[in-house]
N, C-alpha and C. Protein backbone atom coordinates (compact mmCIF):
# COMPACT_ATOMS: atom_id res chain seq x y z
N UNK A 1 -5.19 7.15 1.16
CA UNK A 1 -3.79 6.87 0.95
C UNK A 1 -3.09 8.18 0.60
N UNK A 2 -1.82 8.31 1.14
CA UNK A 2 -1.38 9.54 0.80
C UNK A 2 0.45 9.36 0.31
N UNK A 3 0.81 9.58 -0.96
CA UNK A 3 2.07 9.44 -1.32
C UNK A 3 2.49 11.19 -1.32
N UNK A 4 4.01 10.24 -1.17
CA UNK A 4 5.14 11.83 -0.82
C UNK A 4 6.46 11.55 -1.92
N UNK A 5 6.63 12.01 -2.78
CA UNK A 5 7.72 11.87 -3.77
C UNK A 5 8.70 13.35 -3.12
N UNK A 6 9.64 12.92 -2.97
CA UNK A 6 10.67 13.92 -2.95
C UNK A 6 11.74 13.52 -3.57
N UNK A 7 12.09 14.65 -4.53
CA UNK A 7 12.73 14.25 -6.02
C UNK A 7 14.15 15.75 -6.38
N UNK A 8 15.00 15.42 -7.09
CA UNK A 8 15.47 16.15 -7.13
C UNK A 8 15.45 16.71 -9.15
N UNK A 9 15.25 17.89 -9.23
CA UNK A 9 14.48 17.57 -10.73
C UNK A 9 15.50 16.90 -11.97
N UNK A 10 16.67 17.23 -11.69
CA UNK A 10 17.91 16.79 -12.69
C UNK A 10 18.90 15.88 -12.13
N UNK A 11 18.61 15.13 -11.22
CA UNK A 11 19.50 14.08 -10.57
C UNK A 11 18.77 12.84 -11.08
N UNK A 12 20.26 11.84 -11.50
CA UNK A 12 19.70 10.64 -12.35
C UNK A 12 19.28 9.77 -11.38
N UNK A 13 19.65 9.95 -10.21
CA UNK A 13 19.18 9.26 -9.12
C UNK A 13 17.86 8.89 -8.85
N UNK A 14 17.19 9.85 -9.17
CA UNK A 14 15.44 10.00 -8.96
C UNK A 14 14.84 9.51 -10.39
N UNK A 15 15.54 8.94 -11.14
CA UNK A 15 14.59 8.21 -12.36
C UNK A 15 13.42 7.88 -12.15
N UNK A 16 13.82 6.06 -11.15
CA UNK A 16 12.89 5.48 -10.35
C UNK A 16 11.37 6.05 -9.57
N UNK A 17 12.02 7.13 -8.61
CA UNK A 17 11.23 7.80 -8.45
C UNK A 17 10.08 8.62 -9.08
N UNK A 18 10.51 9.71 -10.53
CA UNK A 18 9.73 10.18 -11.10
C UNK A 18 9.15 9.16 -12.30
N UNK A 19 9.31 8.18 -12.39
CA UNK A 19 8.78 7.09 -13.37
C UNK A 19 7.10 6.78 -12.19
N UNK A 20 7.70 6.65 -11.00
CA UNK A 20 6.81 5.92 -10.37
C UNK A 20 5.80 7.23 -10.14
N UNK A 21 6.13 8.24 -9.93
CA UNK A 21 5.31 9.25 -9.65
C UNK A 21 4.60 9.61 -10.88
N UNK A 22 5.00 9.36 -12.41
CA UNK A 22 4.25 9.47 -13.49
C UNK A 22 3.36 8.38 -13.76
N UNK A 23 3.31 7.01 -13.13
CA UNK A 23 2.51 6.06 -13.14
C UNK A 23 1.58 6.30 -11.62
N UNK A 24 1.81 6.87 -11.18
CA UNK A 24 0.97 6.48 -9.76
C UNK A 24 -0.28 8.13 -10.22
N UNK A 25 0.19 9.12 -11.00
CA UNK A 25 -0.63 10.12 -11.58
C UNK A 25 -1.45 10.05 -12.71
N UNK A 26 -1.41 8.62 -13.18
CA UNK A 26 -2.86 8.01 -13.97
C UNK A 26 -4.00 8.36 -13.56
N UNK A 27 -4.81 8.56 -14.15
CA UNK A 27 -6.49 8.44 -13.95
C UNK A 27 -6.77 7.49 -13.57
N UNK A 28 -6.39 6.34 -13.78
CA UNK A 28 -7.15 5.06 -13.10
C UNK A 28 -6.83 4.76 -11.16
N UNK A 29 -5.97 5.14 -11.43
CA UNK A 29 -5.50 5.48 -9.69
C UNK A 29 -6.82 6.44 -8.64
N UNK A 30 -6.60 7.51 -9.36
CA UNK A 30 -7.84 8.65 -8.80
C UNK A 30 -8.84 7.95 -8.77
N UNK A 31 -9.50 6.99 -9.83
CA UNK A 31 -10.93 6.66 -9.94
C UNK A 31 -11.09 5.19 -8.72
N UNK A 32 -9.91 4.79 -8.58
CA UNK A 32 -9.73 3.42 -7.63
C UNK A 32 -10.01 3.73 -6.45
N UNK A 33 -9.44 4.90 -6.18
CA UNK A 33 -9.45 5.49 -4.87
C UNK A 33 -9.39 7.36 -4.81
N UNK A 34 -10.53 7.37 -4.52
CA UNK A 34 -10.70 8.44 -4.33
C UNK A 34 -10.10 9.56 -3.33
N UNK A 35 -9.70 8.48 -2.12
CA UNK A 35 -8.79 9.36 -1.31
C UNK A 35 -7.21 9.54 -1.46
N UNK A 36 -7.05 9.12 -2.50
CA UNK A 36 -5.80 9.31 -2.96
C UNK A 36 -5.09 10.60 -3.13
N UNK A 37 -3.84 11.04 -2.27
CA UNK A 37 -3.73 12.40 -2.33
C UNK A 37 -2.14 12.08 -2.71
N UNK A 38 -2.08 12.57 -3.46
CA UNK A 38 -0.61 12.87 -3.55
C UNK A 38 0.33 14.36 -3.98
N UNK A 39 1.46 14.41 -2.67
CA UNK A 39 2.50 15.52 -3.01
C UNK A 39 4.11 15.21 -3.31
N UNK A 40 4.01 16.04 -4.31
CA UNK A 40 5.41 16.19 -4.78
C UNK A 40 6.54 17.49 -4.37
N UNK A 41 7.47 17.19 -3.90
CA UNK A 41 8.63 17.92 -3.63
C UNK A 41 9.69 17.96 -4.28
N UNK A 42 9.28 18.55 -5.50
CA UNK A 42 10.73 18.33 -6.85
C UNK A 42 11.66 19.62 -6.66
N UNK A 43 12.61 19.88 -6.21
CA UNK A 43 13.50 20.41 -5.84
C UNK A 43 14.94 20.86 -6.74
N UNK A 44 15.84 21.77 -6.11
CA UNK A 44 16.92 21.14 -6.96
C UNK A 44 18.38 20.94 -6.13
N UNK A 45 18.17 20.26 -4.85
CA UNK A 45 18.95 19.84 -3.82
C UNK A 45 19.61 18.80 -4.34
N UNK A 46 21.01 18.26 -3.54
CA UNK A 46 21.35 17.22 -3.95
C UNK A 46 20.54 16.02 -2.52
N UNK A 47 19.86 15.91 -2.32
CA UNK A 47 19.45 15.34 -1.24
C UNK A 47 19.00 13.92 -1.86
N UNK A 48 18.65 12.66 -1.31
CA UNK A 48 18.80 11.58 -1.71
C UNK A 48 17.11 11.24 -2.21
N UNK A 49 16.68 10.89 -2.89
CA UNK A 49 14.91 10.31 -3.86
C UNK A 49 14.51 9.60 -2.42
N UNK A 50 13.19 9.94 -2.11
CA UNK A 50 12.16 9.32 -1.31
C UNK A 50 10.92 9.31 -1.65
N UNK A 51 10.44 7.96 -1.59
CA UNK A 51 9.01 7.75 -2.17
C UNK A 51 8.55 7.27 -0.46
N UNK A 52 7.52 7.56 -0.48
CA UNK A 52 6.63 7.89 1.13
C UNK A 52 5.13 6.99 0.71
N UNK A 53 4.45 5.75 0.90
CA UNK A 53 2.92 5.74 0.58
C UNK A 53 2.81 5.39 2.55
N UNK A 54 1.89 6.30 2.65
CA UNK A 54 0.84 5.69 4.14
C UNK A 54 -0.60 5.45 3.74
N UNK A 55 -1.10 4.47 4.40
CA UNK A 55 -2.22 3.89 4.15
C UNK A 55 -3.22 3.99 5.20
N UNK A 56 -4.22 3.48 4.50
CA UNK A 56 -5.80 3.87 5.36
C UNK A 56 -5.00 3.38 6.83
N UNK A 57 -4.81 2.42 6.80
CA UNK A 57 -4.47 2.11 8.64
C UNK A 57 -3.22 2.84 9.02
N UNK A 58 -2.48 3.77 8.98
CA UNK A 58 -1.67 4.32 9.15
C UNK A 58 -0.48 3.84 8.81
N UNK A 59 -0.21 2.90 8.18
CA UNK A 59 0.53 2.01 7.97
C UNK A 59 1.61 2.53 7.23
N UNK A 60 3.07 2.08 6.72
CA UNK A 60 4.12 3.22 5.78
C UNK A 60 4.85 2.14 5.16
N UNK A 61 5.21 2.58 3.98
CA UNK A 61 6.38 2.33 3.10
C UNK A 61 6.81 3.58 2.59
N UNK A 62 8.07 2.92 3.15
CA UNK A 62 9.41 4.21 2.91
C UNK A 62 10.17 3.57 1.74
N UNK A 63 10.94 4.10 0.90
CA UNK A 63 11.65 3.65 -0.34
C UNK A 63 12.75 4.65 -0.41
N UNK A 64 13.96 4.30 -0.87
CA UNK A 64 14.99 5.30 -1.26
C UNK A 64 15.08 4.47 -2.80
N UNK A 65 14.53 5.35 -3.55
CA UNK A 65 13.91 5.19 -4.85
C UNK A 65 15.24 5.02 -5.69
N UNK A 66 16.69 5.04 -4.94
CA UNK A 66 17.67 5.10 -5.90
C UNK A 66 17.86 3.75 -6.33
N UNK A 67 17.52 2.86 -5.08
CA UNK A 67 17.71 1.71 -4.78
C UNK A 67 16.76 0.39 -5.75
N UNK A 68 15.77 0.86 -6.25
CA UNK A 68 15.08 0.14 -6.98
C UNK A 68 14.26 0.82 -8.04
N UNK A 69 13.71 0.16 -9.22
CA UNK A 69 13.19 0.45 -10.19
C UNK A 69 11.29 0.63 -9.82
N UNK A 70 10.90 1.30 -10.63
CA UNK A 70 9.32 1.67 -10.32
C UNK A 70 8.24 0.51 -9.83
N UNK A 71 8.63 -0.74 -10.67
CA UNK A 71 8.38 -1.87 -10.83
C UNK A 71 7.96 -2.51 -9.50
N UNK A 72 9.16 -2.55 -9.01
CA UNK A 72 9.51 -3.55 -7.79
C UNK A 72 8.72 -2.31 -6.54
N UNK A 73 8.59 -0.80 -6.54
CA UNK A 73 8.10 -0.08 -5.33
C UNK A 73 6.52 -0.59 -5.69
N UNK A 74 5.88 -0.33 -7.23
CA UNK A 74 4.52 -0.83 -7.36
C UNK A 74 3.69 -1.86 -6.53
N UNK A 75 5.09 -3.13 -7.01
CA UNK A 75 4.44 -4.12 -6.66
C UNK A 75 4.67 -4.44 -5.25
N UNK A 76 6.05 -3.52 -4.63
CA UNK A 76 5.69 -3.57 -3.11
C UNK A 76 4.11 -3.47 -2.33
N UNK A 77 3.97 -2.12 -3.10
CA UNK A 77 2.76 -1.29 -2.75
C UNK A 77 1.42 -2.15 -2.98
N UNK A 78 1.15 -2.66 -4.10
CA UNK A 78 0.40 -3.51 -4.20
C UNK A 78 0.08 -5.02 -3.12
N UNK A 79 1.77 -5.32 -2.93
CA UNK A 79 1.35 -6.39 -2.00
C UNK A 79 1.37 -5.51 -0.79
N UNK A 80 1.33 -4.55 -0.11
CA UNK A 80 0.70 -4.10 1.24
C UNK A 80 -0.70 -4.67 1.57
N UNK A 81 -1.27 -3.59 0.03
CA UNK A 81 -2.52 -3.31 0.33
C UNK A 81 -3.28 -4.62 0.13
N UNK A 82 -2.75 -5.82 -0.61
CA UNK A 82 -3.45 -7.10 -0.44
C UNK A 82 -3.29 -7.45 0.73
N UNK A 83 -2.50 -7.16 1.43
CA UNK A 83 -2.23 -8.14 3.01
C UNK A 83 -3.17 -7.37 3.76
N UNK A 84 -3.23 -6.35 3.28
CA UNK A 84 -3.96 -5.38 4.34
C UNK A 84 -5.67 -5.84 4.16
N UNK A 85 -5.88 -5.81 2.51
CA UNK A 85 -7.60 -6.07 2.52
C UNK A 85 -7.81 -7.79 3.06
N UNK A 86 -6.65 -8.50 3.27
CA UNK A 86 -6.88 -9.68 3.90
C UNK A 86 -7.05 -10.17 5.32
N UNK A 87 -5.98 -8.87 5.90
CA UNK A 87 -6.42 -8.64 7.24
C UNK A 87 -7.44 -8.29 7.67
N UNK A 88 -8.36 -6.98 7.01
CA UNK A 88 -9.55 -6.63 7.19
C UNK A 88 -10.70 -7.46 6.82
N UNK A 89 -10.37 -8.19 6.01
CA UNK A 89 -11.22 -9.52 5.56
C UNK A 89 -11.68 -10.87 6.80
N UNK A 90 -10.19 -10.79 7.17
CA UNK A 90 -10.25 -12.29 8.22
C UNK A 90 -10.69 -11.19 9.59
N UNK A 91 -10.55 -10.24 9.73
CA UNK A 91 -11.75 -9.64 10.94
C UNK A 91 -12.70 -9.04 10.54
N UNK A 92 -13.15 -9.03 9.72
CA UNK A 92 -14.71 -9.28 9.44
C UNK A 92 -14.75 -7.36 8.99
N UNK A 93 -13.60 -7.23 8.82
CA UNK A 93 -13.76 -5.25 8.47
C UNK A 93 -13.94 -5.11 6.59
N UNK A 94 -14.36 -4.26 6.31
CA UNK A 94 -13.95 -3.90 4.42
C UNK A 94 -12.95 -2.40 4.61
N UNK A 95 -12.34 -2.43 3.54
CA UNK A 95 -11.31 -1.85 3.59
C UNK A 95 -12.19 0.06 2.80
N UNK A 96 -13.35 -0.58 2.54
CA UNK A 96 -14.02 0.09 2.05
C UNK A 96 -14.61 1.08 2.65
N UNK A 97 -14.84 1.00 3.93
CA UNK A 97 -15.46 1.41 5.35
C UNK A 97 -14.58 2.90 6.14
């Protein structure tokens, strides 16, 4: 999995964003998944907060992080990746693989 935060460092706009990027930089994240890579682009543009996750299947969620709280991108993210280990489930794949 690979997340992309692009943030602007003093715009209140990117709250959302750097909340979520300070929760998604837990230790328990790294240890869940090891291929977990994540980059940050903290800047000091006025350009608009984007949170980026692509997934093992190439798959994307895009977010304009102004638009919602950390909460609601989490639990987006979370329900991907359940639909996704369910898909790989009902064809007989592990997500593990």
């Amino acid at each position: 999995m690979l997340v992309c935060f692009v943030v602007a460092a003093f715009d209140r706009r990117t709250r959302s964003a750097r909340e979520l990027m300070r929760q998604v930089l837990a230790d328990r994240y790294k240890k869940a998944n090891t291929k977990l890579k994540i980059n940050a682009d903290i800047h000091g543009k006025v350009d608009p907060p984007l949170v980026a996750f692509k997934f093992a299947d190439d798959s994307e969620l895009k977010f304009d992080s102004q638009e919602f709280v950390a909460t609601e991108m989490l639990g987006e993210v979370f329900q991907h990746a359940n639909n996704m280990d369910i898909d790989y489930e009902m064809n007989g794949k592990s997500i593990e693989d």
